[in-house]
C-alpha atoms as a PDB file:
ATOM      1  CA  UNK A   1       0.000   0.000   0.000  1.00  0.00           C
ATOM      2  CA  UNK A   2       1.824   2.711   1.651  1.00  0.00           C
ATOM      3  CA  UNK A   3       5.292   1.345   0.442  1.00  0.00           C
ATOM      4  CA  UNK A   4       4.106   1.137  -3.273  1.00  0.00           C
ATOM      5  CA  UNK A   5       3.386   5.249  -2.973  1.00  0.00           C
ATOM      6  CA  UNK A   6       7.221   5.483  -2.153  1.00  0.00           C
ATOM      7  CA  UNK A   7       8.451   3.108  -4.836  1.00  0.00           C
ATOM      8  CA  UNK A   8       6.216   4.888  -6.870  1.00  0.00           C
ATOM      9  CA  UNK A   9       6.870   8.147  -6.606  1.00  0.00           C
ATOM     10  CA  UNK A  10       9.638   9.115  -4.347  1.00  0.00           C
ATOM     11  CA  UNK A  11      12.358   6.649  -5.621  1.00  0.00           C
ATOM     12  CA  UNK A  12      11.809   6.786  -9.559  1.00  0.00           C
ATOM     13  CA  UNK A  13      11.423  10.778  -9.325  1.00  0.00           C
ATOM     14  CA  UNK A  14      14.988  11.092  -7.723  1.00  0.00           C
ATOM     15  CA  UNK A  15      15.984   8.005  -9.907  1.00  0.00           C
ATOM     16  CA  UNK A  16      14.524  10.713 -12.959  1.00  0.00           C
ATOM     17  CA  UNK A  17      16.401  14.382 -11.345  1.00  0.00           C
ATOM     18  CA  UNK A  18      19.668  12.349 -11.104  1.00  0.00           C
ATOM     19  CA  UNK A  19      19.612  11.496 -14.792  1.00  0.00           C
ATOM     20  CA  UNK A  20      18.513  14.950 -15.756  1.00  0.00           C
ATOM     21  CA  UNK A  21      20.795  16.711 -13.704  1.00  0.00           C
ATOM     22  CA  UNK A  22      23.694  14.043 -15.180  1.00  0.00           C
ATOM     23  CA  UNK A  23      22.760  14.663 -18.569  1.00  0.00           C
ATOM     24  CA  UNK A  24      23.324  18.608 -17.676  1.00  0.00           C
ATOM     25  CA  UNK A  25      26.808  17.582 -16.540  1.00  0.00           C
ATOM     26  CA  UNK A  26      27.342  15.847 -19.239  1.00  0.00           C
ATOM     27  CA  UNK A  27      26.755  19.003 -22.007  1.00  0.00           C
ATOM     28  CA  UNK A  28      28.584  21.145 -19.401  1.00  0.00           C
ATOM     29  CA  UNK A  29      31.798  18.816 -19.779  1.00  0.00           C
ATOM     30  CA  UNK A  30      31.406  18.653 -23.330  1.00  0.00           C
ATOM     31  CA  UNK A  31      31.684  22.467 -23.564  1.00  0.00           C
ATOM     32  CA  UNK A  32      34.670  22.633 -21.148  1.00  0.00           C
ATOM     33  CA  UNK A  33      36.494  19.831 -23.006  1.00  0.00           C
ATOM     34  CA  UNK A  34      36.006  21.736 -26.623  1.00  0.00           C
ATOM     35  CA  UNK A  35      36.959  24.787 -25.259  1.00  0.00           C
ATOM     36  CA  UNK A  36      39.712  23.290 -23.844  1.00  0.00           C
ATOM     37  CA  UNK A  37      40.840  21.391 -27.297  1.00  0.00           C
ATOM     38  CA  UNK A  38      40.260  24.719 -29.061  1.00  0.00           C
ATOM     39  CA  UNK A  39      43.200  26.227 -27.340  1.00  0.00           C
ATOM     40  CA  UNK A  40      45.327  23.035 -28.010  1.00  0.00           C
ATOM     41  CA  UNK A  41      45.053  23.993 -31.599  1.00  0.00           C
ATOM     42  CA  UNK A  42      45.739  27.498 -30.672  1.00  0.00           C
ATOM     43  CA  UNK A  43      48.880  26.666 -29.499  1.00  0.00           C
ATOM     44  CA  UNK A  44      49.636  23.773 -31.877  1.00  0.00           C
ATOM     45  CA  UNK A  45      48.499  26.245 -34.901  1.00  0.00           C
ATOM     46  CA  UNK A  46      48.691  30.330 -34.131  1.00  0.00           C
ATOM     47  CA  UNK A  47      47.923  31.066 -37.406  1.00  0.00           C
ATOM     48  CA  UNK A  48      44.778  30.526 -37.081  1.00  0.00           C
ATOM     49  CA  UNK A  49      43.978  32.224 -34.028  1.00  0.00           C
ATOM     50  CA  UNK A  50      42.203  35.249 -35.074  1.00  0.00           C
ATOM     51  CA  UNK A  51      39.026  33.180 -36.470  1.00  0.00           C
ATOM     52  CA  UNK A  52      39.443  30.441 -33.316  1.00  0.00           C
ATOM     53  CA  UNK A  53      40.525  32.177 -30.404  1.00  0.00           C
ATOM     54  CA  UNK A  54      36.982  34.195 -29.767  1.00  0.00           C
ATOM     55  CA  UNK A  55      35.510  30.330 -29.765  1.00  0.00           C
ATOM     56  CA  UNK A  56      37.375  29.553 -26.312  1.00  0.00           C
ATOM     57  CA  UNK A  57      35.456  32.701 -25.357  1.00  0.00           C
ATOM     58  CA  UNK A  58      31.870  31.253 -26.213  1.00  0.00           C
ATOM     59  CA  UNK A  59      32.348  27.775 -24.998  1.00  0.00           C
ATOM     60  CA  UNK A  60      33.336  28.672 -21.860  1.00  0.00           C
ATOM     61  CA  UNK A  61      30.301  30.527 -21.312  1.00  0.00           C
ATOM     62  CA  UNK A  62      27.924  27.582 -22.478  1.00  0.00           C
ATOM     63  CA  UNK A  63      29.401  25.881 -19.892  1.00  0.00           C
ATOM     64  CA  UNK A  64      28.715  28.359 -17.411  1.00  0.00           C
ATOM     65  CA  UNK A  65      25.248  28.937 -18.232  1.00  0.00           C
ATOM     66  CA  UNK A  66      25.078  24.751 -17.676  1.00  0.00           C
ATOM     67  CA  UNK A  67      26.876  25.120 -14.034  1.00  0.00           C
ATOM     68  CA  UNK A  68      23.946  28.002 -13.454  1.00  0.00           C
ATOM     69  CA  UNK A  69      21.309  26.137 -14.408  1.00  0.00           C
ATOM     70  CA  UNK A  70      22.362  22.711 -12.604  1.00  0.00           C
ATOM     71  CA  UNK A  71      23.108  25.211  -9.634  1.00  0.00           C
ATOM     72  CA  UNK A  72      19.688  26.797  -9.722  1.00  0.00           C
ATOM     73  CA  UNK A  73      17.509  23.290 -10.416  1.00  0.00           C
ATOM     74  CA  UNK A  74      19.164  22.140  -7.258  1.00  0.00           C
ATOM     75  CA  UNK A  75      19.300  19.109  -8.536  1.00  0.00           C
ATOM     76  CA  UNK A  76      21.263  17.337  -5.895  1.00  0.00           C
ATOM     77  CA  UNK A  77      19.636  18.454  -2.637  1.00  0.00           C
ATOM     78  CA  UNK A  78      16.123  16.940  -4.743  1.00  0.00           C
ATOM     79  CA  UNK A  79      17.486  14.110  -5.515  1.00  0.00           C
ATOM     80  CA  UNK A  80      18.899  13.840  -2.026  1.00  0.00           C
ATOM     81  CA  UNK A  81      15.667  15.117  -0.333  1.00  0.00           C
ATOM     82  CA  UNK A  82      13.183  12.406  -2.608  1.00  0.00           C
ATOM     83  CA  UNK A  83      15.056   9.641  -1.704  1.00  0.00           C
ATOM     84  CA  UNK A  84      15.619  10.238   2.347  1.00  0.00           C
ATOM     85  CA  UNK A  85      11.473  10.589   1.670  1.00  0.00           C
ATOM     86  CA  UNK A  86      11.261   7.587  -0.256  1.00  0.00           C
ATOM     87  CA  UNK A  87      13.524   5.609   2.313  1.00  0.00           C
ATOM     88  CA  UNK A  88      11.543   6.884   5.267  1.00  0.00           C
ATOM     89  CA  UNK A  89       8.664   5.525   4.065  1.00  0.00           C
ATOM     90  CA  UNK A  90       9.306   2.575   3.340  1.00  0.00           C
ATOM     91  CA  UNK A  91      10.747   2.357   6.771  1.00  0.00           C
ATOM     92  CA  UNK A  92       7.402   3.519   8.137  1.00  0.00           C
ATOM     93  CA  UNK A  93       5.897   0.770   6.078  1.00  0.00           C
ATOM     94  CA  UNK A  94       7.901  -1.786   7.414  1.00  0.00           C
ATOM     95  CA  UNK A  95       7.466  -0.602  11.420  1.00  0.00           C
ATOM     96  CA  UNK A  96       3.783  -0.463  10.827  1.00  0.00           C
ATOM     97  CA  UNK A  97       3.096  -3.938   8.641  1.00  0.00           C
ATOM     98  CA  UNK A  98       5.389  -5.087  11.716  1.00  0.00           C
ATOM     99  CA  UNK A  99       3.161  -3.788  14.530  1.00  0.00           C
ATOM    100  CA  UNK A 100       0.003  -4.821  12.598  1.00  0.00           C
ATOM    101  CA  UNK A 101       1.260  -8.284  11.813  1.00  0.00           C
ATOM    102  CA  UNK A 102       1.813  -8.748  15.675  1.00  0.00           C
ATOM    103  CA  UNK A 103      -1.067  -7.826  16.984  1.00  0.00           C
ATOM    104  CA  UNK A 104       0.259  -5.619  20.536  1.00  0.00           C
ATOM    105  CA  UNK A 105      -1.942  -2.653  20.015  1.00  0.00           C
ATOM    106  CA  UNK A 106      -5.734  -1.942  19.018  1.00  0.00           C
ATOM    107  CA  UNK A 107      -5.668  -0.990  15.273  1.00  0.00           C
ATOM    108  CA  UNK A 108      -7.149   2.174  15.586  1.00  0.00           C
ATOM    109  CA  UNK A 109      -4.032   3.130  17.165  1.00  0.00           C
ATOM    110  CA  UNK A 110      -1.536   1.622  14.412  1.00  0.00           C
ATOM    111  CA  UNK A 111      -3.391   3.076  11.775  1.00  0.00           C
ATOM    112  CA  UNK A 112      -3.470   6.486  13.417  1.00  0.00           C
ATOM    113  CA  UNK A 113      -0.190   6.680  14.273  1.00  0.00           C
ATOM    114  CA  UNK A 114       0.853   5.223  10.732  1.00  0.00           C
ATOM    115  CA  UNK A 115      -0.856   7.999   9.249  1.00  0.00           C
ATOM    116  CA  UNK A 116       0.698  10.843  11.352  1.00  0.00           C
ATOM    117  CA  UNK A 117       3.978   9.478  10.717  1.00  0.00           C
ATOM    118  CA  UNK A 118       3.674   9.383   7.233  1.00  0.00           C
ATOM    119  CA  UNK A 119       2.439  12.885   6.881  1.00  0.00           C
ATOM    120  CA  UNK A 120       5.141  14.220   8.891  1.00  0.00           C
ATOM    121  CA  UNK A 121       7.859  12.713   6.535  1.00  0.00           C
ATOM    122  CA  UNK A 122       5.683  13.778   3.563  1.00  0.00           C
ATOM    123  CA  UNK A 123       5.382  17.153   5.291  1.00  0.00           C
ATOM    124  CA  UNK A 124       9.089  17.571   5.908  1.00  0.00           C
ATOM    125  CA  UNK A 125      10.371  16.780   2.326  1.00  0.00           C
ATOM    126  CA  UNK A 126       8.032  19.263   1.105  1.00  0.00           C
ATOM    127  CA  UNK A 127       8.862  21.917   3.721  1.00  0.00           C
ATOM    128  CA  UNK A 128      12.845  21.208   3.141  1.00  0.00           C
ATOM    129  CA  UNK A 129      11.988  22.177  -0.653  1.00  0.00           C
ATOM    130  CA  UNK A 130      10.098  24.924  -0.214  1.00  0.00           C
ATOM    131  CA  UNK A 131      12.984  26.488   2.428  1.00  0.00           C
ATOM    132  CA  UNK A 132      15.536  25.496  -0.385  1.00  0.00           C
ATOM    133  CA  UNK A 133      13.449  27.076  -3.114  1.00  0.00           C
ATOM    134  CA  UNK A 134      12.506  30.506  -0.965  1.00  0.00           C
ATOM    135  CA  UNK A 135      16.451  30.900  -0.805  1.00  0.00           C
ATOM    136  CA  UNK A 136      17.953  33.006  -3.249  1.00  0.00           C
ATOM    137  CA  UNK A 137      20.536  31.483  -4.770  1.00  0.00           C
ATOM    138  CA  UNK A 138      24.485  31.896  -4.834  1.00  0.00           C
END
């Protein structure tokens, strides 16, 4: 039940963030590399500086329009943030499929506290974003 909503959500959403926020990595080291390989041949071949040179200039700054945009996604404290979420629940899951299996308190009392518990930890992840989004960034 409960534990699904965590696998479901929670887990394949960081799972998803991590991939994007690789695949931003990814272009931003492809920029650094070529700008760095553009001023190989600058100093392999001077001649032809005047029409490569300004290209060092350009892909450098591709690549730090990728670092801002990884940087303001916050991409790592999501992905961080879904799956201490995800993890929590399932833990939750576990306790209460535990309590309920033995028996040692009236069920209106395990499903109550279940509940609570499980809200909280919902309630947390979201506050933690919305904290992390009110911030201005760097």
């Amino acid at each position: 039940m409960f534990s699904s909503r965590s696998r479901g959500y929670y887990l394949p959403k960081s799972v998803e963030l991590a991939k994007r926020r690789d695949r931003w990595r990814a272009a931003q080291q492809f920029f650094l590399v070529a700008a760095a390989l553009v001023g190989v041949v600058l100093s392999v071949a001077p001649e032809v500086s005047h029409s490569v040179a300004p290209w060092i200039a350009v892909l450098t700054t591709i690549a730090g329009v990728l670092a801002a945009e990884i940087e303001a996604s916050r991409y790592d404290l999501l992905v961080t943030s879904y799956r201490a979420t995800a993890y929590r629940l399932q833990e939750l899951y576990a306790e209460w499929a535990d309590v309920v299996q033995r028996g040692v308190k009236p069920w209106t009392q395990v499903r109550d506290d279940f509940v609570n518990r499980a809200e909280e930890a919902i309630s947390v992840e979201n506050l933690a974003w919305m904290a992390e989004w009110a911030r201005p960034t760097k």
